[in-house]
C-alpha atoms as a PDB file:
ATOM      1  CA  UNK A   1     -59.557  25.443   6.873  1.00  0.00           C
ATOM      2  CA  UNK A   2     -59.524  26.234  10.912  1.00  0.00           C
ATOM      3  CA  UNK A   3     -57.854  29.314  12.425  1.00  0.00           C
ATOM      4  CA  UNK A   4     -55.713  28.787  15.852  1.00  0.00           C
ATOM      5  CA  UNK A   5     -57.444  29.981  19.187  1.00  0.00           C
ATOM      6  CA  UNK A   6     -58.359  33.743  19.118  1.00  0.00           C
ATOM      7  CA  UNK A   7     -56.003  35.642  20.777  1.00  0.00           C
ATOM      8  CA  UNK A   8     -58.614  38.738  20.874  1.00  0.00           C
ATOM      9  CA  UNK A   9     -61.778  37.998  23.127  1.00  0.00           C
ATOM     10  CA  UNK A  10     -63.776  41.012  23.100  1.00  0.00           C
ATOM     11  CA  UNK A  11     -66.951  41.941  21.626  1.00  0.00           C
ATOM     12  CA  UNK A  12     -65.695  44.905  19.506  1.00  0.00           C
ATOM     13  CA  UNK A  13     -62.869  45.370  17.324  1.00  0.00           C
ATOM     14  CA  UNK A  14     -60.412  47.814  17.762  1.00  0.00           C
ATOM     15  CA  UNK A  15     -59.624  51.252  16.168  1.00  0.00           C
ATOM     16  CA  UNK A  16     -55.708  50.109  15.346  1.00  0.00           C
ATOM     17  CA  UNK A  17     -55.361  49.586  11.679  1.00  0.00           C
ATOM     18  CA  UNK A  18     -52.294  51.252  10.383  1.00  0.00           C
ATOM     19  CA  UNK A  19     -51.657  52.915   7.039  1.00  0.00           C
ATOM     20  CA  UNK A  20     -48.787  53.346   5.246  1.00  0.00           C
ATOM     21  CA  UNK A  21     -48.299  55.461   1.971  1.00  0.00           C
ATOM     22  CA  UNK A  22     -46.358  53.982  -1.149  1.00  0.00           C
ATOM     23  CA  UNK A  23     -42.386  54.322  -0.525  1.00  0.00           C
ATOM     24  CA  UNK A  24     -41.465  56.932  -2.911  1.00  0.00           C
ATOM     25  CA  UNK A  25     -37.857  55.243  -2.719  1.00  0.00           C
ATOM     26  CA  UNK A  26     -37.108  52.114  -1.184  1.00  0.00           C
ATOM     27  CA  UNK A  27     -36.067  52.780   3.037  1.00  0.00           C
ATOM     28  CA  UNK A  28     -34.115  49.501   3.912  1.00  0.00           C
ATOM     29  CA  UNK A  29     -30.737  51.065   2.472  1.00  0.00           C
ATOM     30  CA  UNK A  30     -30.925  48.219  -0.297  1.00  0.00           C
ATOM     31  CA  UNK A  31     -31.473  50.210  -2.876  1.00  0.00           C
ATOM     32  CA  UNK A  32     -29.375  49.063  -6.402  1.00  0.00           C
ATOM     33  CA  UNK A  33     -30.402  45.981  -9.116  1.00  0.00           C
ATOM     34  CA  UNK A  34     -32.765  44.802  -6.163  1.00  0.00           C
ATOM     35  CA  UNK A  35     -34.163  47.842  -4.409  1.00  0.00           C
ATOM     36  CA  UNK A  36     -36.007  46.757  -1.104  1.00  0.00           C
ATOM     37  CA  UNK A  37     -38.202  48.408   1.150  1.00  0.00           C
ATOM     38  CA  UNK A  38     -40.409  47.899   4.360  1.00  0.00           C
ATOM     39  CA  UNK A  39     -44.028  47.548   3.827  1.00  0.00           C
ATOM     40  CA  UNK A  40     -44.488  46.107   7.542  1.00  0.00           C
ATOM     41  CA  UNK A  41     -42.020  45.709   9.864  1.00  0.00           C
ATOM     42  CA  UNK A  42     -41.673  43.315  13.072  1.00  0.00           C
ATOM     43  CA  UNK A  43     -43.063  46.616  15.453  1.00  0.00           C
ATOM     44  CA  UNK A  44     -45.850  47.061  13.325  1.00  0.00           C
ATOM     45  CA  UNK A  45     -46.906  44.213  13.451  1.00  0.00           C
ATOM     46  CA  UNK A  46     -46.470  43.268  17.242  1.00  0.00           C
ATOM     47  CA  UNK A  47     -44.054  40.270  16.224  1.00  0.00           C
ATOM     48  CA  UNK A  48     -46.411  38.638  13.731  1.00  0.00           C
ATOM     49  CA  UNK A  49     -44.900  39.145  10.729  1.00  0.00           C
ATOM     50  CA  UNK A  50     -42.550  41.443   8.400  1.00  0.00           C
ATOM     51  CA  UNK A  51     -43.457  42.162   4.951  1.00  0.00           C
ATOM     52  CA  UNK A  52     -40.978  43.772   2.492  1.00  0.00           C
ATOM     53  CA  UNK A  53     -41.318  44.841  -1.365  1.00  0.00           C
ATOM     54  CA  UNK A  54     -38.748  43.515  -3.467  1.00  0.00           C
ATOM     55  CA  UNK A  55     -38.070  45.067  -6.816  1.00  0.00           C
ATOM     56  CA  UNK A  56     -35.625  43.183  -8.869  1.00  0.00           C
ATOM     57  CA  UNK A  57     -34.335  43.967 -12.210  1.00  0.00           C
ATOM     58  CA  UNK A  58     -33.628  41.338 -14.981  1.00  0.00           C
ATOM     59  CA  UNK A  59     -31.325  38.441 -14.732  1.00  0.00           C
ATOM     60  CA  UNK A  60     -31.009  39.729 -10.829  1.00  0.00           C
ATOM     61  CA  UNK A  61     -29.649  37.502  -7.991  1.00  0.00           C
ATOM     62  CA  UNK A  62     -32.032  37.401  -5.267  1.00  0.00           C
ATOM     63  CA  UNK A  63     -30.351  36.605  -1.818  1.00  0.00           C
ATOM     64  CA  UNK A  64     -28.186  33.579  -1.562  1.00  0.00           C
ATOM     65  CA  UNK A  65     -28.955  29.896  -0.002  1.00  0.00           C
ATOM     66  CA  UNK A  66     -30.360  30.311   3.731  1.00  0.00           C
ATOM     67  CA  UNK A  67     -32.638  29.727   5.942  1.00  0.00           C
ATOM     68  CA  UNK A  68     -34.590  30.933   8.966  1.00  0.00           C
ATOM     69  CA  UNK A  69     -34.452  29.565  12.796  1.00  0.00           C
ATOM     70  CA  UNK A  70     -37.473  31.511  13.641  1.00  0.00           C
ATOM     71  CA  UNK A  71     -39.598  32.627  11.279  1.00  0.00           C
ATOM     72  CA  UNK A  72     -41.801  32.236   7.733  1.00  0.00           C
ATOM     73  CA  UNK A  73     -41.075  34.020   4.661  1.00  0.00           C
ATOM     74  CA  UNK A  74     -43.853  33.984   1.921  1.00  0.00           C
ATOM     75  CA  UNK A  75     -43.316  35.916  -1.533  1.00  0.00           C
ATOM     76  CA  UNK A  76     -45.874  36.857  -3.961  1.00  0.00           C
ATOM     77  CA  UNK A  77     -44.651  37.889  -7.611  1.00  0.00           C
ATOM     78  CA  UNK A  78     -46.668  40.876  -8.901  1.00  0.00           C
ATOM     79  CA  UNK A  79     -45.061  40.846 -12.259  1.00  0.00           C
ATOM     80  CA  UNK A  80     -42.522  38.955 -14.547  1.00  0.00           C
ATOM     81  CA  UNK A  81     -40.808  35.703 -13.679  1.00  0.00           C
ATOM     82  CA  UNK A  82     -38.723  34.657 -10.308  1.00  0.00           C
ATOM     83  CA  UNK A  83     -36.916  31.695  -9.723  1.00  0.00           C
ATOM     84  CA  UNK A  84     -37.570  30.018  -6.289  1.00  0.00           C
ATOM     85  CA  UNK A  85     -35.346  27.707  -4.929  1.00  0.00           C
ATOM     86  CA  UNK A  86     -36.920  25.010  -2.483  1.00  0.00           C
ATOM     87  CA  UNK A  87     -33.590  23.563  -1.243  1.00  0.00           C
ATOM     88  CA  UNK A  88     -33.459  20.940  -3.974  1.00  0.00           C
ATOM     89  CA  UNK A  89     -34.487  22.564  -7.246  1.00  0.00           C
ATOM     90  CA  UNK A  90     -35.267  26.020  -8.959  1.00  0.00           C
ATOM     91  CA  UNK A  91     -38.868  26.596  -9.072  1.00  0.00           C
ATOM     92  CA  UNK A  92     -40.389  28.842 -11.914  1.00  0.00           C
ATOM     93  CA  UNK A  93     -43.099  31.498 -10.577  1.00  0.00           C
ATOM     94  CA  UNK A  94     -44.596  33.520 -12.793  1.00  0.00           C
ATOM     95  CA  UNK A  95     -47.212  36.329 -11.980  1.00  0.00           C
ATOM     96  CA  UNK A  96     -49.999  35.997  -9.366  1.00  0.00           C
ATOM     97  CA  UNK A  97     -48.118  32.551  -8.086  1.00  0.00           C
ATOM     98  CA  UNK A  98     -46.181  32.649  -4.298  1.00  0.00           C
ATOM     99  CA  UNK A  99     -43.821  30.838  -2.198  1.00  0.00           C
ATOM    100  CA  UNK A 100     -43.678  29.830   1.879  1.00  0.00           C
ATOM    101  CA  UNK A 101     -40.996  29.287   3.248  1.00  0.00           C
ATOM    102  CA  UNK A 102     -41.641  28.062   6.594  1.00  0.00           C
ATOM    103  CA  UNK A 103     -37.939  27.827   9.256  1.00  0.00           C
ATOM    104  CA  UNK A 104     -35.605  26.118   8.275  1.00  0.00           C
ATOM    105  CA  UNK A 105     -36.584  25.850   4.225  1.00  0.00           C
ATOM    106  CA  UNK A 106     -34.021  26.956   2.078  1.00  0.00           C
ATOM    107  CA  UNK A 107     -35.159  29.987   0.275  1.00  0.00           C
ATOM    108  CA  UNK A 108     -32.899  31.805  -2.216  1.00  0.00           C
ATOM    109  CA  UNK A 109     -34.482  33.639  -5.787  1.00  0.00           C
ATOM    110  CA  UNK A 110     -33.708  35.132  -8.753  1.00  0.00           C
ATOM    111  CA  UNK A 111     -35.351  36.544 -11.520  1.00  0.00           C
ATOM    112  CA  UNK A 112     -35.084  35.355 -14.922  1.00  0.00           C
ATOM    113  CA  UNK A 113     -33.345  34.307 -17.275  1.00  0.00           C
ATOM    114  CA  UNK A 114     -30.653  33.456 -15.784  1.00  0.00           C
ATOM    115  CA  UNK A 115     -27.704  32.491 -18.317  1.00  0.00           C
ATOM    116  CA  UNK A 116     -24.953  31.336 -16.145  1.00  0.00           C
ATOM    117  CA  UNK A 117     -27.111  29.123 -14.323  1.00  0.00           C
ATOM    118  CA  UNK A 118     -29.291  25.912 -14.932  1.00  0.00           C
END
């Protein structure tokens, strides 16, 4: 695997890690069958990334069919079962397994099972 160019020259590291206590409820104003809430946001990290908890309850809808112009979404399921959609088919994940969705992939999810649905 190679890395891209370092961006960070110096001899030392810095003294800028940030810490951030567990969310006693979720702080994105999504809060409902799918509560969500910031873990990282685009300021913290200086434009590199956001990175968002998603808890969603059974036979949830995740958000519908889009896509990104600018940036990469990954997900990493914790616990039971989503369904990832890579613009073509639904996509079984089960614990410990992820998604990337890099611009322009299609990138809904849902949990399962899903009834109404294939």
């Amino acid at each position: 695997m190679s890395y891209p160019d370092p961006r960070y020259l110096n001899d030392n590291g810095e003294i800028s890690a940030k810490y951030r206590p567990s969310a006693e409820e979720p702080d994105t104003g999504f809060i409902g069958a799918t509560n969500i809430s910031y873990v990282a946001t685009e300021e913290t990290t200086g434009g590199e990334y956001g990175l968002y908890k998603v808890d969603m309850g059974p036979k949830t809808m995740g958000a519908k069919e889009h896509f990104h112009r600018a940036i990469s979404e990954s997900f990493y399921v914790l616990s039971g079962e989503v369904q990832f959609y890579n613009g073509e088919r639904w996509i079984r994940g089960g614990e410990e397994t992820s998604s990337t969705c890099p611009p322009v992939a299609c990138m809904p999810s849902r949990t399962t099972p899903m009834s109404r649905y294939p």
